[in-house]
PDB file of N, CA and C in Angstrom:
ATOM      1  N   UNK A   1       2.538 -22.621   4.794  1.00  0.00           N
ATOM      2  CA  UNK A   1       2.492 -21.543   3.831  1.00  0.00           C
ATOM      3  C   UNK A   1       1.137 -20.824   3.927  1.00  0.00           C
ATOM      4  N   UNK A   2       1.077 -19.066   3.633  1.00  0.00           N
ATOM      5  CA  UNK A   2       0.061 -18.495   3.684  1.00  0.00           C
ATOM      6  C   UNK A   2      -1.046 -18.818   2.890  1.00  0.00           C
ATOM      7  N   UNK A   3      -1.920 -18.815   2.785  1.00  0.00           N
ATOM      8  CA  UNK A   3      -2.978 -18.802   2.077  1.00  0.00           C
ATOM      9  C   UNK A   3      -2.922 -17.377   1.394  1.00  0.00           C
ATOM     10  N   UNK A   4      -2.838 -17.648   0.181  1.00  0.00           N
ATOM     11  CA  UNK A   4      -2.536 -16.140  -0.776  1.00  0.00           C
ATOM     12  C   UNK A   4      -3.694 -15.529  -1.260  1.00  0.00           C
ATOM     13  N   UNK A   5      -5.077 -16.711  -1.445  1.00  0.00           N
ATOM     14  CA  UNK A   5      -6.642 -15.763  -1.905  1.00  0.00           C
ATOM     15  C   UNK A   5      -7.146 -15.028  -1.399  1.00  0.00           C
ATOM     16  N   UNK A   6      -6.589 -14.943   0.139  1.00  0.00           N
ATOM     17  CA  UNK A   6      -7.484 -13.807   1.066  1.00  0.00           C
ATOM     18  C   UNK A   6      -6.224 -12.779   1.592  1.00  0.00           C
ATOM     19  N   UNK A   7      -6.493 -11.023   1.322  1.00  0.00           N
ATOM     20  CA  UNK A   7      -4.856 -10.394   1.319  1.00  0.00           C
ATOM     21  C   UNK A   7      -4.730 -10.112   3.123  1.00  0.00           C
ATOM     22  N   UNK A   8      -4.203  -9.799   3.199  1.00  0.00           N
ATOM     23  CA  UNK A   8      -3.545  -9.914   5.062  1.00  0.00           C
ATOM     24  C   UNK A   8      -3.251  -8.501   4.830  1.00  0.00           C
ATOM     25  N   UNK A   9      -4.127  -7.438   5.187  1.00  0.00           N
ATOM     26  CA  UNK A   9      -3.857  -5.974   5.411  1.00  0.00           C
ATOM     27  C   UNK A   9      -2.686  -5.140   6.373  1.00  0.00           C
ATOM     28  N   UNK A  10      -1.851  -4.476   5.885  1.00  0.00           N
ATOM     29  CA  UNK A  10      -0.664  -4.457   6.871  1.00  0.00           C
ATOM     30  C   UNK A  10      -1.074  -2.482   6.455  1.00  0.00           C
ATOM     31  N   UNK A  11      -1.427  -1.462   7.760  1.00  0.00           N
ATOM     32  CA  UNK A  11      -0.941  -0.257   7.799  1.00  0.00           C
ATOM     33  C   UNK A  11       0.636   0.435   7.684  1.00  0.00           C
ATOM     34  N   UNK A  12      -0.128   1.780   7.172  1.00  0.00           N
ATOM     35  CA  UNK A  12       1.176   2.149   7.015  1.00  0.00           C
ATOM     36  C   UNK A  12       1.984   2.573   8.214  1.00  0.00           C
ATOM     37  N   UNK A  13       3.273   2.209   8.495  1.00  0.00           N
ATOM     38  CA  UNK A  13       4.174   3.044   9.758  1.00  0.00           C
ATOM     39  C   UNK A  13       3.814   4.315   9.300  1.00  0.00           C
ATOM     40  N   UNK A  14       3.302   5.333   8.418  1.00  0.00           N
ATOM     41  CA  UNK A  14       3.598   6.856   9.074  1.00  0.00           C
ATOM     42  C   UNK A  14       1.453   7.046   8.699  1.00  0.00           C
ATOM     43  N   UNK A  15       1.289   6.099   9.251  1.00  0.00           N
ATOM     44  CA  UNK A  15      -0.651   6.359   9.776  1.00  0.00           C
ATOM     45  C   UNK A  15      -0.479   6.930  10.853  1.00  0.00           C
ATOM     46  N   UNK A  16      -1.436   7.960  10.504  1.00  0.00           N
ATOM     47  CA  UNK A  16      -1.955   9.135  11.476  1.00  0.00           C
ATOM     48  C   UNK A  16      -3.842   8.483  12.040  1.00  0.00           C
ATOM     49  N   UNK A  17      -4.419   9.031  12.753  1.00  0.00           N
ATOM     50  CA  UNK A  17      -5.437   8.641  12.806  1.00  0.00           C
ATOM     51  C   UNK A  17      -6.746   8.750  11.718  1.00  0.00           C
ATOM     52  N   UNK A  18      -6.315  10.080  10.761  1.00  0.00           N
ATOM     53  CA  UNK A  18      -7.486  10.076   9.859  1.00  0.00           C
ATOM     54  C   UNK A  18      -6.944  10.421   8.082  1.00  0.00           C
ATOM     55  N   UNK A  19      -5.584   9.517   8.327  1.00  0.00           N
ATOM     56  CA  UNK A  19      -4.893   9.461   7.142  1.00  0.00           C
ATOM     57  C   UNK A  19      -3.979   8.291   6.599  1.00  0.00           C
ATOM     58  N   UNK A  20      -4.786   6.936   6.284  1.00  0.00           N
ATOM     59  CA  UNK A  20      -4.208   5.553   6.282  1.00  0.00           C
ATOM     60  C   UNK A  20      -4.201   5.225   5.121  1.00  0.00           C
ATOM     61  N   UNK A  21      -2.902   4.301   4.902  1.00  0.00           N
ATOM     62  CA  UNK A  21      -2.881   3.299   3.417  1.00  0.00           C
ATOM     63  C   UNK A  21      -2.806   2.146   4.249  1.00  0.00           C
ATOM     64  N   UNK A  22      -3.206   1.154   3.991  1.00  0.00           N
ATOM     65  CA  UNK A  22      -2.409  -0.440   4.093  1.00  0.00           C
ATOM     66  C   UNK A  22      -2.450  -1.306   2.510  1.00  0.00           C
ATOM     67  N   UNK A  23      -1.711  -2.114   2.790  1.00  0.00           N
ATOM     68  CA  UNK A  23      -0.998  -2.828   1.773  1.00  0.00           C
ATOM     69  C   UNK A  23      -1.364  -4.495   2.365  1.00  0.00           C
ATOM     70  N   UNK A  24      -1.255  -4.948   0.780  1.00  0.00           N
ATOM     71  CA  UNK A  24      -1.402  -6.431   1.174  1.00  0.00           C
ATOM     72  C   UNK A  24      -0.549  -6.868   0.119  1.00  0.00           C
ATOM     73  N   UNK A  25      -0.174  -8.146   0.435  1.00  0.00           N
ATOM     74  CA  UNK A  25       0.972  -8.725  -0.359  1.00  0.00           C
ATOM     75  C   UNK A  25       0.378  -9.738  -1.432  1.00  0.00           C
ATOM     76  N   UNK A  26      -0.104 -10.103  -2.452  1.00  0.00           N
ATOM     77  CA  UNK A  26      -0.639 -11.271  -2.636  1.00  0.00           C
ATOM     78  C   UNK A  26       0.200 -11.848  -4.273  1.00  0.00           C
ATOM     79  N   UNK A  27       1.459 -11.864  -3.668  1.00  0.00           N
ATOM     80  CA  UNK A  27       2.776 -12.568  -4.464  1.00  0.00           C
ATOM     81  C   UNK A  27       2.836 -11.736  -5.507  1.00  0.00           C
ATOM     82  N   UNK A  28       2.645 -11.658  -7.229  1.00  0.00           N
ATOM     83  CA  UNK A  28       2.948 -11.253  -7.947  1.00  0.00           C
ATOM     84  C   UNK A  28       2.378  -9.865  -7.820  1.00  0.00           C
ATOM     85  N   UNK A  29       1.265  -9.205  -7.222  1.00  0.00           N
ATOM     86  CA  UNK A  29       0.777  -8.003  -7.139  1.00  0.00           C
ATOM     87  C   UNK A  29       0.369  -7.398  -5.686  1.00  0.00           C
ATOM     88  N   UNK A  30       0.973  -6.125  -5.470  1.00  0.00           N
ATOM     89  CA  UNK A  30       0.600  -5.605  -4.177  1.00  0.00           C
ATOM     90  C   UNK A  30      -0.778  -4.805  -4.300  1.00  0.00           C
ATOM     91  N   UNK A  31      -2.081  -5.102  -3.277  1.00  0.00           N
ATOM     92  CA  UNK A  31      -2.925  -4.149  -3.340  1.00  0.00           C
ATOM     93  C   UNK A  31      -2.819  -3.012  -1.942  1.00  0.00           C
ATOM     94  N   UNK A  32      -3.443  -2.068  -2.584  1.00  0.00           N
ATOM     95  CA  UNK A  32      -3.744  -1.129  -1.954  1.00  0.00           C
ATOM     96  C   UNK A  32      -4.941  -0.687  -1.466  1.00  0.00           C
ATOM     97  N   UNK A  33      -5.358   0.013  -0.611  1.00  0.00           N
ATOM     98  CA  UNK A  33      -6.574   0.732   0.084  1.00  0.00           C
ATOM     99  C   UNK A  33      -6.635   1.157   1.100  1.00  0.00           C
ATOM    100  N   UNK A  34      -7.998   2.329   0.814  1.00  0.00           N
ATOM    101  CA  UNK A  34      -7.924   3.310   2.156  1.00  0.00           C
ATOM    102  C   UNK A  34      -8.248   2.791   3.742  1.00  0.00           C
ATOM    103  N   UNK A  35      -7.444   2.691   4.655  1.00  0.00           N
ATOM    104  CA  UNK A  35      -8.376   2.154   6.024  1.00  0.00           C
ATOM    105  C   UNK A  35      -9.451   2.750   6.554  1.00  0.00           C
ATOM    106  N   UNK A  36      -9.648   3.643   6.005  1.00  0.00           N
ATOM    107  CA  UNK A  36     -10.823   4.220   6.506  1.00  0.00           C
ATOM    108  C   UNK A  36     -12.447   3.697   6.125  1.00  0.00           C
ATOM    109  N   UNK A  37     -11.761   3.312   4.680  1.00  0.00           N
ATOM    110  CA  UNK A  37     -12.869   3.092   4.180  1.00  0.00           C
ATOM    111  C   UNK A  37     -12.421   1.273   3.157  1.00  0.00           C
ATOM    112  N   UNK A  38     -12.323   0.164   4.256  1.00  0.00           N
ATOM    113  CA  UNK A  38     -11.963  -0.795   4.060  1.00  0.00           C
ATOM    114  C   UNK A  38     -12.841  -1.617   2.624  1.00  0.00           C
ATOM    115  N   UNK A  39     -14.284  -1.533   2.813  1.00  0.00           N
ATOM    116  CA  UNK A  39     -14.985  -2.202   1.482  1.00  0.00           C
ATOM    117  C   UNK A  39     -14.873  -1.285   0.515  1.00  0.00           C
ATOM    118  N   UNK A  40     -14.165  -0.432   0.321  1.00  0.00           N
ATOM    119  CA  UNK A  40     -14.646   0.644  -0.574  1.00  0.00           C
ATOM    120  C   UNK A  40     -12.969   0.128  -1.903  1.00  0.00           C
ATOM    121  N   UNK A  41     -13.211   1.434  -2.506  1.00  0.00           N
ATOM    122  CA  UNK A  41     -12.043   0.345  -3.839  1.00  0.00           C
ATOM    123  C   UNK A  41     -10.564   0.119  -2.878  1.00  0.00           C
ATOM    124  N   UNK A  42     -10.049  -0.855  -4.287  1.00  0.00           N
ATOM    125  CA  UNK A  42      -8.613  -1.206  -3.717  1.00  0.00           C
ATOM    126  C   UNK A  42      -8.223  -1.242  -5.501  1.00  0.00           C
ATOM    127  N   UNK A  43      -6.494  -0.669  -5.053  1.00  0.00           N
ATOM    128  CA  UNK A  43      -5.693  -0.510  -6.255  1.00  0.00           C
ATOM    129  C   UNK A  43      -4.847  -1.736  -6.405  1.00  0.00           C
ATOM    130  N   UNK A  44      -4.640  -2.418  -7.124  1.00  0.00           N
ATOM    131  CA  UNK A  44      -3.617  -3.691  -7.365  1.00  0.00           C
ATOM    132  C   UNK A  44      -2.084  -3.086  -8.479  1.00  0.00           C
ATOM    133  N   UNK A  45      -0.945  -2.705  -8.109  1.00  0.00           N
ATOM    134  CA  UNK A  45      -0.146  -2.828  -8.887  1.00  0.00           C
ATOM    135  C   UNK A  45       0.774  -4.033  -9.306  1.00  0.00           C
ATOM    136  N   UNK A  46       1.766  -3.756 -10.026  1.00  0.00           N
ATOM    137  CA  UNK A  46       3.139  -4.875  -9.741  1.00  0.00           C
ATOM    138  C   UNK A  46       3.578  -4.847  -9.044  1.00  0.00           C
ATOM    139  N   UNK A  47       4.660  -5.488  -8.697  1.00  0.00           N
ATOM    140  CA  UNK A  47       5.775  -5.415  -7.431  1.00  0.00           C
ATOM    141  C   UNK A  47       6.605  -4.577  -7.515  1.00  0.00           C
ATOM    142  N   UNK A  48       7.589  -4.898  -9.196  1.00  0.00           N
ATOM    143  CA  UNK A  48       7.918  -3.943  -9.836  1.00  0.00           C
ATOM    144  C   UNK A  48       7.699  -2.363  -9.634  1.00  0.00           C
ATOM    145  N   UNK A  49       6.201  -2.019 -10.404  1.00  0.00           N
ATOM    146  CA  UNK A  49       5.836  -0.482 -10.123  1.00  0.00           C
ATOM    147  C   UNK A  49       5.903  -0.398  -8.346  1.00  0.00           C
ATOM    148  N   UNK A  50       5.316  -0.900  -6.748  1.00  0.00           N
ATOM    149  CA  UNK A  50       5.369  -0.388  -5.595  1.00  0.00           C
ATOM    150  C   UNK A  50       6.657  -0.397  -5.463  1.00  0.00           C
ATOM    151  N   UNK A  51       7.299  -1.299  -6.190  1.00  0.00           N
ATOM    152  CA  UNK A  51       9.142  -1.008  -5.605  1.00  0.00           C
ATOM    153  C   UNK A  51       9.569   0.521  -6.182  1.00  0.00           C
ATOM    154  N   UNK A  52       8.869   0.808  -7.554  1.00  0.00           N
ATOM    155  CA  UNK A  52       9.745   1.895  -7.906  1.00  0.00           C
ATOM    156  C   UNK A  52       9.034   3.100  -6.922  1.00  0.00           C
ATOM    157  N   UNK A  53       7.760   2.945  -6.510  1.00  0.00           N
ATOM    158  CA  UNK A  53       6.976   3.833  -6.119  1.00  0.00           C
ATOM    159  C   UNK A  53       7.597   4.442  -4.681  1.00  0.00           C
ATOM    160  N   UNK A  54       7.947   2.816  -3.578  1.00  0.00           N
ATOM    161  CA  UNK A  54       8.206   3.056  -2.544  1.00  0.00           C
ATOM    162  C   UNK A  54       9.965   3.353  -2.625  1.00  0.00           C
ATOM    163  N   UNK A  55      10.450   3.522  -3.893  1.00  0.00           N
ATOM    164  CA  UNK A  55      12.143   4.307  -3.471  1.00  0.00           C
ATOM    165  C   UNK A  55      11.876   5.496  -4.162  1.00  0.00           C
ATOM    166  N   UNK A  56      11.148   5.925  -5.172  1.00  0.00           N
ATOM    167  CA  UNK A  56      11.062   7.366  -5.336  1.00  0.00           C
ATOM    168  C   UNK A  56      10.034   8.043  -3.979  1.00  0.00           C
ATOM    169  N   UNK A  57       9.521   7.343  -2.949  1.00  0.00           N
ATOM    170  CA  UNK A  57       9.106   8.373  -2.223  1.00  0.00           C
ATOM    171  C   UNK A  57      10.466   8.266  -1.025  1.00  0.00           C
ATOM    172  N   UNK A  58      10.887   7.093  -0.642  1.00  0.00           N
ATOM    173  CA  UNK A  58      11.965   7.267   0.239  1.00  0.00           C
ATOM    174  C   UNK A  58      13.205   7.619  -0.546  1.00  0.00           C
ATOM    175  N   UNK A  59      13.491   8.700  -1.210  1.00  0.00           N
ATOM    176  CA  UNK A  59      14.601   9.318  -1.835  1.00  0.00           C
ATOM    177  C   UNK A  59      13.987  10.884  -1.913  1.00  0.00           C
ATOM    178  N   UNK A  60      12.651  11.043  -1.665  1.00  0.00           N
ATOM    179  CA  UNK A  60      12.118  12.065  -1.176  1.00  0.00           C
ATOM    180  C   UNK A  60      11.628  13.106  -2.842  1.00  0.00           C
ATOM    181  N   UNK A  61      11.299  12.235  -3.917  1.00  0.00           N
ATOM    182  CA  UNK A  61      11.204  12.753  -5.166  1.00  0.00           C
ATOM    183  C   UNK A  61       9.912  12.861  -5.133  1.00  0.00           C
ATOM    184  N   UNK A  62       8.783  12.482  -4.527  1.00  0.00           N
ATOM    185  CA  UNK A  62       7.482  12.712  -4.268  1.00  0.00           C
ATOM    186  C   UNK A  62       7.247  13.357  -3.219  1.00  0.00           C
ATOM    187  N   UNK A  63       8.008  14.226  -2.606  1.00  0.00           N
ATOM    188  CA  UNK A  63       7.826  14.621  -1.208  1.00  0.00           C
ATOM    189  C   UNK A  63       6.550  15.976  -1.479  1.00  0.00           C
ATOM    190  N   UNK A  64       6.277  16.371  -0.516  1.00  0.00           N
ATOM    191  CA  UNK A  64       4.756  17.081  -0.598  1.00  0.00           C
ATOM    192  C   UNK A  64       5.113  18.492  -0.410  1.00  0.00           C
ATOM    193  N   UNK A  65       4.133  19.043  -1.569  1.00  0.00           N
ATOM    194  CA  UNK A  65       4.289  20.255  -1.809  1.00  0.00           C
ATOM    195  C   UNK A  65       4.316  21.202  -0.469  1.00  0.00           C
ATOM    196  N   UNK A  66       3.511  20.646   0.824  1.00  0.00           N
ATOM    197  CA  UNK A  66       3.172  21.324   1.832  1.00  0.00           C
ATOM    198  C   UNK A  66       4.441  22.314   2.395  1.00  0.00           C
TER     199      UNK A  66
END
């Protein structure tokens, strides 16, 4: 079994070179942060909230104003 105190950084599939999230899993809460800037902050949600987060963007309800 993993060792859960230290998070295991996973990028995002749609990283570009100067536009990264990765994610870490650490059971009851997913964190977040920029790869660019690895010591710098990190966001911790629920599982709950990234689940709702990651199907309202793959249903395309956050899609970008661009």
């Amino acid at each position: 079994m993993r060792d859960r105190s230290t998070p295991v950084w996973v990028k995002s599939s749609r990283c570009d070179a100067s536009n990264c999230v990765e994610v870490a899993d650490m059971g009851p809460e997913i964190l977040i942060r920029n790869s660019l800037f690895p010591a710098g902050d990190v966001v911790g949600v629920s599982r709950r909230d990234w689940g709702a987060f990651v199907a309202a963007v793959a249903s395309g309800r956050l899609a970008s104003a661009e």
